[in-house]
Protein backbone atom coordinates (compact mmCIF):
# COMPACT_ATOMS: atom_id res chain seq x y z
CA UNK A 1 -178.87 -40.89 140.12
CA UNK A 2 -175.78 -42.86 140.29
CA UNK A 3 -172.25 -41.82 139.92
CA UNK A 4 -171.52 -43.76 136.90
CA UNK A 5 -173.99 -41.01 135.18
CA UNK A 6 -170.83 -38.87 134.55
CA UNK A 7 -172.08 -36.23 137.54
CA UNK A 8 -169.72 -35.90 140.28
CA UNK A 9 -170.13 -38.29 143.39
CA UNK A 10 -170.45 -35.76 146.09
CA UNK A 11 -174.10 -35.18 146.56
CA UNK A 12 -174.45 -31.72 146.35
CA UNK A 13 -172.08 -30.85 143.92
CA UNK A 14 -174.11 -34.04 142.04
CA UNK A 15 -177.41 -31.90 141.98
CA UNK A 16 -175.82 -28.39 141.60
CA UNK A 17 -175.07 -30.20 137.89
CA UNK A 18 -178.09 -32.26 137.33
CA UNK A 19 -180.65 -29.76 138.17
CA UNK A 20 -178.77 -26.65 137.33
CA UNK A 21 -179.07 -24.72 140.66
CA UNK A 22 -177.30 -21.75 140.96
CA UNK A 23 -177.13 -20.58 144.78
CA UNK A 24 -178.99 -17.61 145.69
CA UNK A 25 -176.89 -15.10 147.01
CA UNK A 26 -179.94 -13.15 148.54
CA UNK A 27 -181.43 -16.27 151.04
CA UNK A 28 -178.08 -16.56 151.92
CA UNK A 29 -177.52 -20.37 150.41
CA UNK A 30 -174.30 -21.44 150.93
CA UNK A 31 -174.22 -25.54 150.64
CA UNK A 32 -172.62 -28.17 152.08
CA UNK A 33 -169.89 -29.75 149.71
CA UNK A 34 -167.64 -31.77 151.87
CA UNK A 35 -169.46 -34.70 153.76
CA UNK A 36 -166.89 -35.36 156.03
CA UNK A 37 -168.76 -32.55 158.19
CA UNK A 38 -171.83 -34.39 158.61
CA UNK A 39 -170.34 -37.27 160.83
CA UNK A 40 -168.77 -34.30 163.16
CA UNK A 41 -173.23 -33.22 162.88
CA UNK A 42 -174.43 -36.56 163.22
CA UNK A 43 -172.07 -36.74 166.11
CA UNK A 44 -172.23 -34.03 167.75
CA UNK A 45 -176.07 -34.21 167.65
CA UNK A 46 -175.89 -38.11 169.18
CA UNK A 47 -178.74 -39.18 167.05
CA UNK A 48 -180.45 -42.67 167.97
CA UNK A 49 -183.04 -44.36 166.35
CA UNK A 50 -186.25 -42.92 167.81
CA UNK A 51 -185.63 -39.24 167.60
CA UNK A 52 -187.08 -36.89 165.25
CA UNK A 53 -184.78 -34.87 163.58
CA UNK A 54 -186.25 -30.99 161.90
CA UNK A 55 -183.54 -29.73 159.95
CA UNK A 56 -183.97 -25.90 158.90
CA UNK A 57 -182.63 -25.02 155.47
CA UNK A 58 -182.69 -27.97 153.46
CA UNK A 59 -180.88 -27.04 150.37
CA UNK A 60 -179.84 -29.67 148.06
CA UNK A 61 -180.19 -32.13 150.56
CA UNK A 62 -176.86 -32.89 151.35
CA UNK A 63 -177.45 -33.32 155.42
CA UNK A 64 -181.23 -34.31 154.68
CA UNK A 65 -180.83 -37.76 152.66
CA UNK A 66 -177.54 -38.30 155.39
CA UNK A 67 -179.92 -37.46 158.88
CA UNK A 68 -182.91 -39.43 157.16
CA UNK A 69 -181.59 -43.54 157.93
CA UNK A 70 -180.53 -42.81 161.47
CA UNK A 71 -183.83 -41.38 163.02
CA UNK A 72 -187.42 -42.35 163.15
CA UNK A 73 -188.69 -39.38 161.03
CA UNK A 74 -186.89 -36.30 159.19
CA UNK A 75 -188.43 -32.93 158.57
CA UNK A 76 -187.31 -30.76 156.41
CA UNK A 77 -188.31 -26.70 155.78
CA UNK A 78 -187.06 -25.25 152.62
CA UNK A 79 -188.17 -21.64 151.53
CA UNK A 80 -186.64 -21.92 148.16
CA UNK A 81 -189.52 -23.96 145.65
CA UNK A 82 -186.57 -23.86 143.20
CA UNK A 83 -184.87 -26.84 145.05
CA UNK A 84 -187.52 -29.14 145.45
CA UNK A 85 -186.00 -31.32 142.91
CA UNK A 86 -183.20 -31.88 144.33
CA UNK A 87 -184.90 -32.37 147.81
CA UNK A 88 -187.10 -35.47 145.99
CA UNK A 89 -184.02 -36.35 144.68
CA UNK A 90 -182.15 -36.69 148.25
CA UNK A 91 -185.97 -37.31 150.08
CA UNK A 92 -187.59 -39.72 147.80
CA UNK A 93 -185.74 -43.07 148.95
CA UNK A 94 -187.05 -42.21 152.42
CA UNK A 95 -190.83 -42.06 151.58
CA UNK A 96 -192.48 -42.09 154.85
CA UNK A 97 -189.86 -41.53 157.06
CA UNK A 98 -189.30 -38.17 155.89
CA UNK A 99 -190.91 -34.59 155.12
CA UNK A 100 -190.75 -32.12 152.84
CA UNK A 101 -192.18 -28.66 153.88
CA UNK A 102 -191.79 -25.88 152.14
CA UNK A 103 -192.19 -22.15 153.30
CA UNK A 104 -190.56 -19.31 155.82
CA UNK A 105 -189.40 -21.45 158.92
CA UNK A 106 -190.01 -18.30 160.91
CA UNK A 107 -193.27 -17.79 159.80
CA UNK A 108 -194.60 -21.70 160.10
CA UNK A 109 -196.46 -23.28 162.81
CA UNK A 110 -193.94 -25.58 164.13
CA UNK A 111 -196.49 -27.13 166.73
CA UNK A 112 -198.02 -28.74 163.38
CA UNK A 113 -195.45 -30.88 162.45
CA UNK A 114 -196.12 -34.95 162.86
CA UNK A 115 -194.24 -36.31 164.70
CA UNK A 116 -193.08 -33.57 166.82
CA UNK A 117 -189.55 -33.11 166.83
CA UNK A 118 -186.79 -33.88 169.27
CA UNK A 119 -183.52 -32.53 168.13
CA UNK A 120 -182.94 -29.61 165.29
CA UNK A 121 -180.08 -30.64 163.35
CA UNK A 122 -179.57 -27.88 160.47
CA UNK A 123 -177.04 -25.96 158.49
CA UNK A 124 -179.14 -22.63 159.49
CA UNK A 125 -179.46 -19.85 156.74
CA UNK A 126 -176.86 -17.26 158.00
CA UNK A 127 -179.98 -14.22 157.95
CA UNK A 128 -182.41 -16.57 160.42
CA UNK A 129 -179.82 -18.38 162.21
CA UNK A 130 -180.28 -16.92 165.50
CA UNK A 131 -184.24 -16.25 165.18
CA UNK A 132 -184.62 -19.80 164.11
CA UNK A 133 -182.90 -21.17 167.45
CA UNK A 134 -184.82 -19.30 169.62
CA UNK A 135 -188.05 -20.00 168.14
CA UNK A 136 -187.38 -23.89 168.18
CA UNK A 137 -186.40 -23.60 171.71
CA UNK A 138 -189.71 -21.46 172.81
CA UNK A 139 -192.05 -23.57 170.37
CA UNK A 140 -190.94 -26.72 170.73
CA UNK A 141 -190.30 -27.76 174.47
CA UNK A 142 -190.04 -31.56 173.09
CA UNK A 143 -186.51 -30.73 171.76
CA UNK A 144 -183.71 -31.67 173.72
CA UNK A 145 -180.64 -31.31 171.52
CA UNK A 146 -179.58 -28.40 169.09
CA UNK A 147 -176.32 -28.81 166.62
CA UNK A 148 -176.70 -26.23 164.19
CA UNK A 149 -174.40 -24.74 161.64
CA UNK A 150 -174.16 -20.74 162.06
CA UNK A 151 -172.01 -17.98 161.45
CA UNK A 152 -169.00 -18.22 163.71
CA UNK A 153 -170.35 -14.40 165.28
CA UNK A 154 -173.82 -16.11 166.07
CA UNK A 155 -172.37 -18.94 167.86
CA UNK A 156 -170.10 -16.83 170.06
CA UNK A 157 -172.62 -14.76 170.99
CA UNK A 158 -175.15 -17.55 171.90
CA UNK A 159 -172.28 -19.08 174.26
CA UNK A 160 -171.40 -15.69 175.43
CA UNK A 161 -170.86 -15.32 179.57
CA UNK A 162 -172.37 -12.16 181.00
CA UNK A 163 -170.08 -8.99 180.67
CA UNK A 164 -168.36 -9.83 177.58
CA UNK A 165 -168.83 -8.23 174.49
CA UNK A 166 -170.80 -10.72 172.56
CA UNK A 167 -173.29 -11.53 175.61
CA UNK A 168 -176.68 -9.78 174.63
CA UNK A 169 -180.14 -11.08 174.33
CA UNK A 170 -179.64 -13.99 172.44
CA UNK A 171 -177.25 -15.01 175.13
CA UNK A 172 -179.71 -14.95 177.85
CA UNK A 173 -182.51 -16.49 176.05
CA UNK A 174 -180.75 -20.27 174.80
CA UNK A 175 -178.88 -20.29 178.40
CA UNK A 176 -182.31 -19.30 179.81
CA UNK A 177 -183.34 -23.12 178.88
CA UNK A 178 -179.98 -24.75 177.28
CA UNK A 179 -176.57 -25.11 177.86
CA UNK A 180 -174.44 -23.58 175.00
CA UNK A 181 -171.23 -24.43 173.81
CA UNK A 182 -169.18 -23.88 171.01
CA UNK A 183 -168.58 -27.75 169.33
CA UNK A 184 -166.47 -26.99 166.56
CA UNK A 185 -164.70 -25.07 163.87
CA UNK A 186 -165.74 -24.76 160.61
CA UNK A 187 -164.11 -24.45 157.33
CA UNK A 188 -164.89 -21.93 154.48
CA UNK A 189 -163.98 -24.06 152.25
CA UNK A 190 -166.34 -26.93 153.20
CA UNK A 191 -169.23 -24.70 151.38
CA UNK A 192 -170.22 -23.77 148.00
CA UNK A 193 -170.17 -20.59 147.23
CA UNK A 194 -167.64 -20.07 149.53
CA UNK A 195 -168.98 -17.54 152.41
CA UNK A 196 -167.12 -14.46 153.31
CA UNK A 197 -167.68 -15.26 156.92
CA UNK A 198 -166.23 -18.24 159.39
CA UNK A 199 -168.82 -20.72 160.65
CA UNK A 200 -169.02 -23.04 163.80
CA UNK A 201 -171.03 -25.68 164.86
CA UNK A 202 -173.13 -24.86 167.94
CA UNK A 203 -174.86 -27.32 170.21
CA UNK A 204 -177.34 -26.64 172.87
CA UNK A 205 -178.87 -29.08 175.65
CA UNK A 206 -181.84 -28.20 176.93
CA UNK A 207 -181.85 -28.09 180.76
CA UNK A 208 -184.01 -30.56 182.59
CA UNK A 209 -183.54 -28.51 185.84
CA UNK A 210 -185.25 -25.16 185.16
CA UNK A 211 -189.07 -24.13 184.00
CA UNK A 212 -189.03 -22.84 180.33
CA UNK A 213 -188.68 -19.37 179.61
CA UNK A 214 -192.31 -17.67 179.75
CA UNK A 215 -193.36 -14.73 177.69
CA UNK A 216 -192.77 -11.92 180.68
CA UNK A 217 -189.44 -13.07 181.23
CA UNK A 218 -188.99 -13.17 177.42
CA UNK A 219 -190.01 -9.61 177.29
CA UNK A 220 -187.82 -8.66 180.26
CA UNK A 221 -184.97 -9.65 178.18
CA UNK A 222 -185.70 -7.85 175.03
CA UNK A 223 -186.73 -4.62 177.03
CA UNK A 224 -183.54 -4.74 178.72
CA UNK A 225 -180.97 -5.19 175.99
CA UNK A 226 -183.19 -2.54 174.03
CA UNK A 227 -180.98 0.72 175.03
CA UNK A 228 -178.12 -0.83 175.79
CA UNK A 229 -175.68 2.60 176.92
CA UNK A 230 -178.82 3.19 179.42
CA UNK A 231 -179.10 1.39 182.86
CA UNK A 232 -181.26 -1.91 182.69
CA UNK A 233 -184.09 -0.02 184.78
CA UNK A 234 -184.22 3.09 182.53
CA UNK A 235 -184.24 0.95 179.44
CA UNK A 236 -187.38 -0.72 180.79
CA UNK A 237 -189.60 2.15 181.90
CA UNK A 238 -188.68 3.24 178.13
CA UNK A 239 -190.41 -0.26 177.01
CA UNK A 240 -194.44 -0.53 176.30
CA UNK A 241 -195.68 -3.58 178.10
CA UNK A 242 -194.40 -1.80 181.95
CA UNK A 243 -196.07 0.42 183.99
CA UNK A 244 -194.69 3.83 184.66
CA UNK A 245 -192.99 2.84 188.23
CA UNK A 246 -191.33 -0.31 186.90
CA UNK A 247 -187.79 1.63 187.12
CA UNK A 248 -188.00 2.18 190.78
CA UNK A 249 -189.72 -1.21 191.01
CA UNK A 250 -186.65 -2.63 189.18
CA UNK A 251 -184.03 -0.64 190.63
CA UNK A 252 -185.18 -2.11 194.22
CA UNK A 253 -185.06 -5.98 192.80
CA UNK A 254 -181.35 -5.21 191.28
CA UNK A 255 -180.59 -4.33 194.90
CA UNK A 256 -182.20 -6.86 196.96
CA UNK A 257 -180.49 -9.22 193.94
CA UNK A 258 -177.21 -7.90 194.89
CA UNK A 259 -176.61 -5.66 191.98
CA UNK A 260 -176.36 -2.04 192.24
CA UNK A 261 -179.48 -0.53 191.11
CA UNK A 262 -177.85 1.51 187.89
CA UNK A 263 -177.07 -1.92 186.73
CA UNK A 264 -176.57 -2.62 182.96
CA UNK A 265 -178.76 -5.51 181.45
CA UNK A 266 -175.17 -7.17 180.14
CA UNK A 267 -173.71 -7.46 183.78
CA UNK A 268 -176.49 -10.04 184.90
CA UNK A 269 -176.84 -13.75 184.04
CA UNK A 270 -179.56 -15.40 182.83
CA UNK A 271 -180.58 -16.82 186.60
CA UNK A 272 -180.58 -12.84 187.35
CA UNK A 273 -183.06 -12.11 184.95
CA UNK A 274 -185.05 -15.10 185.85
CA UNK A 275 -184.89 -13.86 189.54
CA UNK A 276 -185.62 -9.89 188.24
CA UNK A 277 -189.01 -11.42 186.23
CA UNK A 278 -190.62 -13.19 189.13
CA UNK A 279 -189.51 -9.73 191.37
CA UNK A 280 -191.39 -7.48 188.76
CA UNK A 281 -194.22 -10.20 188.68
């Protein structure tokens, strides 16, 4: 499809035309329409020739067809069957290089994909955005780099610092294995239909330095954050997988951590739940 067809020239205003898509309002598909953003992704994501890039939410294949020439291999997860014509359309030129999967992200086995990726690069569905990071990060310990698109609330709260209001367990679980920053700003108006929400670009580093977050100290931090106006011990003995004298066992690791033992889960940072998991161990 060339431009001198009489379509527009921006890609995904291109295909909205050509292949009459009309964004679903209830998988939350909102789609990239100015492509001056994806250099600020490409970027911000610092991709180089070998990586393999698994972009979440593939739309109309705006950032797909754009991510596809600069890495080794491209994969792709769309739940909507709908677009797959526009995803050829954007894919097709990159036979080989690139992959189409479609299905629920959350629900696939993301240890299955060939090659295994090394950095997520995605303008994330505002509904899975923050389930979708985590799961990449606990799945797939070969990724090093994160730049995703999310609602501006989401990104906050996965850079959040312990005792502020957006610091909960999202939080602790990326700075449990990344480092979490806030990259950029983003428009409204760079999307179509135009969200009633702000958006940011968030980019996470794994850290080399620290084990990966197991599945006790996974469950630690989901117990903990459960009851949040309750003290981090209470909230626990409240919580199926511990024992009936986990809140005294608890309450004596938040002292001999330095914290008193009525402690609140949101006054202690990631390393203090690490510390708390291999106490209760």
């Amino acid at each position: 499809m060339t431009a001198d067809d009489g379509l527009p020239t921006q890609p995904t205003l291109r295909r909205l035309k050509a292949f009459g898509v009309r964004p679903k309002r209830d998988l939350g598909q909102n789609f990239l329409i100015d492509s001056n953003i994806l250099g600020v992704i490409a970027r911000a994501a610092d991709l180089q020739p070998d990586d393999v890039a698994l972009e979440i939410g593939g739309g109309l294949g705006v950032l797909s067809e754009y991510l596809a020439p600069l890495v080794a291999h491209t994969h792709v997860i769309e739940v909507d069957r709908s677009l797959e014509p526009a995803l050829r359309d954007a894919l097709d030129p990159f036979a080989g290089h690139a992959t189409l999967h479609f299905g629920d992200a959350l629900q696939l086995d993301l240890r299955a994909l060939d090659p295994l990726p090394t950095k997520v690069v995605a303008n994330l569905p505002y509904g899975i955005a923050a389930t979708a990071i985590i799961k990449t990060i606990d799945e797939l310990p070969e990724v090093t780099t994160w730049v995703a698109m999310v609602q501006k609330e989401v990104g906050e709260r996965f850079a959040a610092a312990a005792a502020t209001p957006a610091y909960g367990v999202p939080s602790v679980l990326a700075q449990l294995s990344c480092t979490v920053k806030v990259h950029h700003k983003v428009s409204r108006s760079v999307f179509h239909p135009v969200p009633g929400v702000d958006s940011v670009l968030v980019v996470l580093h794994r850290r080399m330095d620290v084990e990966p977050a197991d599945k006790a100290l996974r469950t630690l931090v989901q117990a903990a954050f459960a009851h949040r106006r309750k003290a981090l011990a209470g909230s626990l003995k409240l919580h199926p997988a511990y024992d009936a004298d986990v809140r005294e066992r608890a309450r004596a690791a938040l002292v001999a951590l330095g914290h008193p033992a009525d402690v609140r889960a949101e006054r202690l940072t990631p390393e203090d739940f690490r510390a708390l998991a291999e106490a209760l161990r």
